[in-house]
C-alpha atoms as a PDB file:
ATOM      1  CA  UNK A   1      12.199   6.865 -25.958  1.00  0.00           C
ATOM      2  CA  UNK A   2       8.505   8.478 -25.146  1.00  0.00           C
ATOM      3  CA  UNK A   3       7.212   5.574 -26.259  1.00  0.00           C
ATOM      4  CA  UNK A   4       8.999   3.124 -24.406  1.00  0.00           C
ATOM      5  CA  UNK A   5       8.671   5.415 -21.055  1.00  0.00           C
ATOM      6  CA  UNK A   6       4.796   5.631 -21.749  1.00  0.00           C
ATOM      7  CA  UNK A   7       4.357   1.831 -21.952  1.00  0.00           C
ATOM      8  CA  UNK A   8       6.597   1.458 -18.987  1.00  0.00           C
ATOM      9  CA  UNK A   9       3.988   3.295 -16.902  1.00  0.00           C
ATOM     10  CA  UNK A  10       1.254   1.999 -18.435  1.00  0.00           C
ATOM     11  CA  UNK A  11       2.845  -1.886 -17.641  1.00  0.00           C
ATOM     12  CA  UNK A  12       3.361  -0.307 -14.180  1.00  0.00           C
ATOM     13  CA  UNK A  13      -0.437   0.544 -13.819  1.00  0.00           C
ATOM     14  CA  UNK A  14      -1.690  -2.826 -15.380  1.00  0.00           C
ATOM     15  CA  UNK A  15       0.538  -4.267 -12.260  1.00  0.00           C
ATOM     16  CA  UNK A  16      -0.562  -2.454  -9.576  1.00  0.00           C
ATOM     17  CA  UNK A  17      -4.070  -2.739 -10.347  1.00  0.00           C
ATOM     18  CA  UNK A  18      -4.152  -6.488 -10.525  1.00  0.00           C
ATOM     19  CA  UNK A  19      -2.199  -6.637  -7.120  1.00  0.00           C
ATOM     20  CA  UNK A  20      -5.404  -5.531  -5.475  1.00  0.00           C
ATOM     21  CA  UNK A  21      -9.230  -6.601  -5.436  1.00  0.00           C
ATOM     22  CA  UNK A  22     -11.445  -4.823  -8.044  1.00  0.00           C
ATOM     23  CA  UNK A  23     -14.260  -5.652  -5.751  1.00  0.00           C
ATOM     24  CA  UNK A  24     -16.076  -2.126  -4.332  1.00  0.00           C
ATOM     25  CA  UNK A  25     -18.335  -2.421  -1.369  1.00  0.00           C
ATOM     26  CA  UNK A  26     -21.791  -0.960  -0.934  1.00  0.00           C
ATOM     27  CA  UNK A  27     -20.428   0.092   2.301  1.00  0.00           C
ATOM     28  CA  UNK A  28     -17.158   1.596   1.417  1.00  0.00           C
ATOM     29  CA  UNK A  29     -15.765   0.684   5.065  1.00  0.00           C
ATOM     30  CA  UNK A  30     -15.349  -3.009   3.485  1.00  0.00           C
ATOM     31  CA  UNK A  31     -13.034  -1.632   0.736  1.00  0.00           C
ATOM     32  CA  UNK A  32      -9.412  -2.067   0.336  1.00  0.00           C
ATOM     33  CA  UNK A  33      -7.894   1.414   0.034  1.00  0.00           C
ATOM     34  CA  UNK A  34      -4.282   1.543  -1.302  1.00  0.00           C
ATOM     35  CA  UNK A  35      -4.427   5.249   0.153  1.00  0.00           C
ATOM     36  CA  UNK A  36      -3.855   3.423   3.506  1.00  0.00           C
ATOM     37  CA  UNK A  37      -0.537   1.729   2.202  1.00  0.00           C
ATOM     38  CA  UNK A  38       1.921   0.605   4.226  1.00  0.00           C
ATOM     39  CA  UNK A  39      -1.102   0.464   6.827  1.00  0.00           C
ATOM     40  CA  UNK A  40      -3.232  -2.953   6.193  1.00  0.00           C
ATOM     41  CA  UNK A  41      -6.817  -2.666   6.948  1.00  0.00           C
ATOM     42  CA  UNK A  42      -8.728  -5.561   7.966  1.00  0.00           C
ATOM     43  CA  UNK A  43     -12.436  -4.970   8.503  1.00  0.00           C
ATOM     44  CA  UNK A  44     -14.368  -6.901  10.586  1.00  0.00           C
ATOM     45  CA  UNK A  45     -17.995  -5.284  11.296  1.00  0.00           C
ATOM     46  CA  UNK A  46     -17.981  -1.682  10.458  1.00  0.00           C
ATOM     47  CA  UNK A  47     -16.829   0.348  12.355  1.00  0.00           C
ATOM     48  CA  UNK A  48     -14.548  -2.515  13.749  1.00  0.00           C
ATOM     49  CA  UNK A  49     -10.955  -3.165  11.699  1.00  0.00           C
ATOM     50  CA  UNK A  50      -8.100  -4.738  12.117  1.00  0.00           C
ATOM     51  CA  UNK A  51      -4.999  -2.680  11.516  1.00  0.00           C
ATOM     52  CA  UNK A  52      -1.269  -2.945  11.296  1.00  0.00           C
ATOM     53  CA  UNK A  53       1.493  -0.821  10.362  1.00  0.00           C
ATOM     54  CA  UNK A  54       3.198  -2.903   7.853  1.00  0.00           C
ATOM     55  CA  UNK A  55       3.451  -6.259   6.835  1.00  0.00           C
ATOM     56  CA  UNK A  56       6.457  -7.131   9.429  1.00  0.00           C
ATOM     57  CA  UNK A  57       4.152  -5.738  12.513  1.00  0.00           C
ATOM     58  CA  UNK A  58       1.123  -7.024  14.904  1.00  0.00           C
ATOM     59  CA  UNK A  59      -2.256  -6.513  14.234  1.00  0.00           C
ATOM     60  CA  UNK A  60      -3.911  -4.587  16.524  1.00  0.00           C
ATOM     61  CA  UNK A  61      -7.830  -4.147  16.739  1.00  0.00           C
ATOM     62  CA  UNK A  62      -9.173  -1.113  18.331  1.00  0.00           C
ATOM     63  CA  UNK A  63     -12.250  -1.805  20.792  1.00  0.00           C
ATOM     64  CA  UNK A  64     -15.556  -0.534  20.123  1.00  0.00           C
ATOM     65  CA  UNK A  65     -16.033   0.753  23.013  1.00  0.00           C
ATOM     66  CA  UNK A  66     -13.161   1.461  26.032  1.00  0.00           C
ATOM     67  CA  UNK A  67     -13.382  -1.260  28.859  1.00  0.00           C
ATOM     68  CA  UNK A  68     -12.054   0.439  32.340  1.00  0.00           C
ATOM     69  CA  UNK A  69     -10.949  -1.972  35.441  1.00  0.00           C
ATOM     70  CA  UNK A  70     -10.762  -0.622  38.841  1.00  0.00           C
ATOM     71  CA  UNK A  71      -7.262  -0.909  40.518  1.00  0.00           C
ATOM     72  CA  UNK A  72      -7.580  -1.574  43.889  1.00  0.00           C
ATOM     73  CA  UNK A  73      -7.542   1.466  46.118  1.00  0.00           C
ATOM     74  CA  UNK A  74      -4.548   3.012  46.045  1.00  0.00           C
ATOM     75  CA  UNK A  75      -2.666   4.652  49.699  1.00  0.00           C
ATOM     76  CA  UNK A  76      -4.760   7.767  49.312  1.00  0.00           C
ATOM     77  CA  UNK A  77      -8.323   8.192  50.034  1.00  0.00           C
ATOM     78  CA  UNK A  78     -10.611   9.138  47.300  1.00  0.00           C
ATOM     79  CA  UNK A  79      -8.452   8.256  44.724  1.00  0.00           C
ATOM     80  CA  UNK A  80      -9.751   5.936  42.161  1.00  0.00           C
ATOM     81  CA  UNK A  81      -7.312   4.455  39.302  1.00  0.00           C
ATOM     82  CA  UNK A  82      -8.107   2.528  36.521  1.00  0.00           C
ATOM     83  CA  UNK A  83      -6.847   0.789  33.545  1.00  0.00           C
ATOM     84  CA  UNK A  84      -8.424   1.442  30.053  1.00  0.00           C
ATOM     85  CA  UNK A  85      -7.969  -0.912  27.435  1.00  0.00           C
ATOM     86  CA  UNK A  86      -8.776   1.018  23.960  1.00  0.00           C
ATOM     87  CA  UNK A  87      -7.062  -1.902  21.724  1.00  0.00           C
ATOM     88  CA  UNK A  88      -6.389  -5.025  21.712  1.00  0.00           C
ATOM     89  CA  UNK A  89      -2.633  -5.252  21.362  1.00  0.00           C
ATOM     90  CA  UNK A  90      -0.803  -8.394  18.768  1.00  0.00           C
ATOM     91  CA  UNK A  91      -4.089  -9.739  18.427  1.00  0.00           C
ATOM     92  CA  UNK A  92      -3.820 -14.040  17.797  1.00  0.00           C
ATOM     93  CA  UNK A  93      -6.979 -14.825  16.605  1.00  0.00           C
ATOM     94  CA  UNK A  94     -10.426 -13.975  15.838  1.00  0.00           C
ATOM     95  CA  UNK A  95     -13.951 -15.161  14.861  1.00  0.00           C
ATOM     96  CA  UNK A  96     -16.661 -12.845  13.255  1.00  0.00           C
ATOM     97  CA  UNK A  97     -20.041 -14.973  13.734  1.00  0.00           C
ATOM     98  CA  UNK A  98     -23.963 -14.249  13.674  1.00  0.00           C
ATOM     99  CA  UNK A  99     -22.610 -10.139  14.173  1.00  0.00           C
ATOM    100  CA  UNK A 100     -20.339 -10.917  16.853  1.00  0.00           C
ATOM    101  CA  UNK A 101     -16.682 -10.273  17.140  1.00  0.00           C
ATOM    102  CA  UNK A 102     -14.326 -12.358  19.311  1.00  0.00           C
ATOM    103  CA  UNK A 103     -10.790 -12.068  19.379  1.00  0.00           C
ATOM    104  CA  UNK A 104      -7.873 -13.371  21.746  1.00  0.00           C
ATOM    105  CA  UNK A 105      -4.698 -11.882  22.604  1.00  0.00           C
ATOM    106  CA  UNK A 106      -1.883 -13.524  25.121  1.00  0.00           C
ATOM    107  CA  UNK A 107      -0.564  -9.721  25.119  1.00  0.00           C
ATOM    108  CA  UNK A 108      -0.081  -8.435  28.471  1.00  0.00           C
ATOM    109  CA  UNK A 109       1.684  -4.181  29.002  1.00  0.00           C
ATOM    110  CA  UNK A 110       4.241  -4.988  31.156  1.00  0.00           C
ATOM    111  CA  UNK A 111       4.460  -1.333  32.011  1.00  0.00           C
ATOM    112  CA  UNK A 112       0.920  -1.669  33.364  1.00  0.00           C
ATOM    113  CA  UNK A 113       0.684  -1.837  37.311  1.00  0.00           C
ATOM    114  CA  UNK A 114       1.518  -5.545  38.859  1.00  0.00           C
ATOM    115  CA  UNK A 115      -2.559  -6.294  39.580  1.00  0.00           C
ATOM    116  CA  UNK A 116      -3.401  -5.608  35.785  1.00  0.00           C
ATOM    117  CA  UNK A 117      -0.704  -7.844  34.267  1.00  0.00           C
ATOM    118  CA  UNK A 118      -2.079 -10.634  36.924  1.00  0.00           C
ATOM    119  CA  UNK A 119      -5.236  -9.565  35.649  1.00  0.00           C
ATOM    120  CA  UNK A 120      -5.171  -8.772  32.293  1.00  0.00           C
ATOM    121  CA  UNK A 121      -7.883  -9.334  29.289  1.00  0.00           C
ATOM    122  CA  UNK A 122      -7.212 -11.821  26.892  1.00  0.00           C
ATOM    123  CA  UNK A 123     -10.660 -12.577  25.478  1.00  0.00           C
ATOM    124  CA  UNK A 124     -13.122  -9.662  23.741  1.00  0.00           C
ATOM    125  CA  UNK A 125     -16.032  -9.633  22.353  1.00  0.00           C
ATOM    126  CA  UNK A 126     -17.781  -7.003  20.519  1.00  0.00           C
ATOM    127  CA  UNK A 127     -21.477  -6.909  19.169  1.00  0.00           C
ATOM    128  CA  UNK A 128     -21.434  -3.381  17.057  1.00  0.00           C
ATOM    129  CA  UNK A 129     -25.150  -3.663  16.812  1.00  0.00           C
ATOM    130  CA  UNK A 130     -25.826  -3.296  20.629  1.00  0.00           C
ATOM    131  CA  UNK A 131     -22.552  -1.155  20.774  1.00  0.00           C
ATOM    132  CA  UNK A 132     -21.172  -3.456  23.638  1.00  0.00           C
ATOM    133  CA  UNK A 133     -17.679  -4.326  24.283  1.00  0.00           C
ATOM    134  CA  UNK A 134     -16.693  -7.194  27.151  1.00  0.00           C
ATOM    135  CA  UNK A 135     -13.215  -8.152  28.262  1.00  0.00           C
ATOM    136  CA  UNK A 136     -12.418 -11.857  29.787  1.00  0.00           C
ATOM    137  CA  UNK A 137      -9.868 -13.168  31.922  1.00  0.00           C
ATOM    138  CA  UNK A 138     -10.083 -17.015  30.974  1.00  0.00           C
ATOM    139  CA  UNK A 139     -11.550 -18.552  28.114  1.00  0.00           C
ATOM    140  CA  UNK A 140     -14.343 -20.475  29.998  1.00  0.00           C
ATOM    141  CA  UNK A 141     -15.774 -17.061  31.241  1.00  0.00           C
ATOM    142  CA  UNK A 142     -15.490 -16.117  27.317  1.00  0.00           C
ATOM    143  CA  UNK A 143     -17.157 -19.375  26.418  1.00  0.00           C
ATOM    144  CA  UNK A 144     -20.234 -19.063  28.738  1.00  0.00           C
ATOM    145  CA  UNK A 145     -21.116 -15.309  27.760  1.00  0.00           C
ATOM    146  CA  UNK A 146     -21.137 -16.015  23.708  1.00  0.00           C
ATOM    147  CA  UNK A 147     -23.330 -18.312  23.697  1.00  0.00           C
ATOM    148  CA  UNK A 148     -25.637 -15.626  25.547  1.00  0.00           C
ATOM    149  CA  UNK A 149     -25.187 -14.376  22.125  1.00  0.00           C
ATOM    150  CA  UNK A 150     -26.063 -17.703  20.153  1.00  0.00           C
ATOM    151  CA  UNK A 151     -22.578 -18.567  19.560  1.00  0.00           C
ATOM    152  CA  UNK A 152     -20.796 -21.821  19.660  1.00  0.00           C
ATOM    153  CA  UNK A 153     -17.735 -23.255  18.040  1.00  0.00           C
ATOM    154  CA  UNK A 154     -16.452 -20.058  16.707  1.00  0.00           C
ATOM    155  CA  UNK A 155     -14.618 -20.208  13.425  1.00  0.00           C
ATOM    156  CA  UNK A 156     -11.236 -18.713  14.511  1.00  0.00           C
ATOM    157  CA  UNK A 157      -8.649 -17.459  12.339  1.00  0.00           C
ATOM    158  CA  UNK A 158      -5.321 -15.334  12.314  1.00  0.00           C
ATOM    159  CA  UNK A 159      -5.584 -11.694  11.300  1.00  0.00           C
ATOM    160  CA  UNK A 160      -2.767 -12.866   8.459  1.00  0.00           C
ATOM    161  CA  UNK A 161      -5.188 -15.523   7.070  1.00  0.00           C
ATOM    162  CA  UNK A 162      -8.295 -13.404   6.691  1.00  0.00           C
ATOM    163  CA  UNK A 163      -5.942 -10.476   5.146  1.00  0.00           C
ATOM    164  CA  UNK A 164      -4.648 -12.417   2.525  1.00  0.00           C
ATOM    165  CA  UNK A 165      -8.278 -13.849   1.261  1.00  0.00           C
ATOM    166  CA  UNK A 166      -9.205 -10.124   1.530  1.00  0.00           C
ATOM    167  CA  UNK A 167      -5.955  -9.129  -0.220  1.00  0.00           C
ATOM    168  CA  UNK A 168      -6.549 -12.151  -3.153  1.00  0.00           C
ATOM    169  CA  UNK A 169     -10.547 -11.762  -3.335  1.00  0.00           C
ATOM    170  CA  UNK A 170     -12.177  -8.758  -2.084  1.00  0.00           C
ATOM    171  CA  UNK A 171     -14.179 -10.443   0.223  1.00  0.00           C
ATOM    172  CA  UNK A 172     -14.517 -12.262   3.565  1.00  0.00           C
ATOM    173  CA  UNK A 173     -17.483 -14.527   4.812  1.00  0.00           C
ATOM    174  CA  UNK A 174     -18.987 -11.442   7.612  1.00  0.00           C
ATOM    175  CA  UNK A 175     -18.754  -8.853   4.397  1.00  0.00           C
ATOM    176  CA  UNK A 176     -22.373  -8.001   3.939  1.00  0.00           C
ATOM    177  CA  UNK A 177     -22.467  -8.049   0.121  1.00  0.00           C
ATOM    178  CA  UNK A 178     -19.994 -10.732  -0.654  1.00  0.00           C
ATOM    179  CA  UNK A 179     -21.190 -14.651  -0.678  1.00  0.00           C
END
């Protein structure tokens, strides 16, 4: 019975460790940590990820840095409100290119105040490098500021697509030690 129990568990082990990439990082920030289970981790440029819950939720990608709007005065003088976007909310799709993050989101917080949701970010871009982080209302405006940055045609994916070549392999194309 010992014997049968042990190799049970020892089946059980074999399992669980092929689920997962063998692969470790120089930069443990690109590793997939089963610690983090149910909570997928998705990293882009460190110290940018992509996160979710579980498997049934959004992904969600926190900024690098907060982006603030101005509401429009408000009825009281010297009163200045603003909206703060820290994450990027059911993130669609993204692009990792030349150390650039872009990422779109149709997501709008219908609790926010009227002007926001007319107004709301849908484009980002982050360069972790220069520590910068730009919201955009249309995609043209999004268009005309990366290639500033030497970008065209970026190669967009969904969150879902990248995890599971992460989740299979280990690696992804911006991972600095994978080819």
């Amino acid at each position: 019975m010992k014997k049968k129990l042990c190799l049970i568990i020892l089946c059980g082990f074999v399992f669980l460790a092929s689920c997962t990439p063998i692969i470790q990082h120089d930069d443990p920030f690109y590793n997939y940590n089963d610690a983090d289970f149910p909570r997928d981790h998705l990293p882009l440029i460190n110290p940018v990820e992509a996160t979710r819950e579980r498997p049934s939720s959004p992904w969600g990608l926190k900024l690098l840095n907060a982006i603030y709007i101005d509401l429009p005065k408000s009825h009281e003088e010297d009163v200045l409100e603003v909206y703060t976007y820290y994450r990027i909310e059911e993130l669609e799709i993204f692009a990792v290119k030349n150390g650039v993050i872009m990422a779109y989101s149709a997501y709008v917080n219908e609790d926010a105040d009227a002007y926001i949701q007319d107004n709301f970010f849908h484009w980002f871009v982050m360069v972790p490098a220069d520590e910068t982080t730009k919201g955009f209302h249309t995609e043209d405006e999004f268009l005309e500021y990366i290639q500033t940055l030497g970008v065209e045609d970026p190669d967009w994916q969904t969150p879902d697509e990248a995890f599971d070549m992460f989740w299979e392999t280990g690696c992804l194309a911006w991972i600095p030690d994978c080819e």
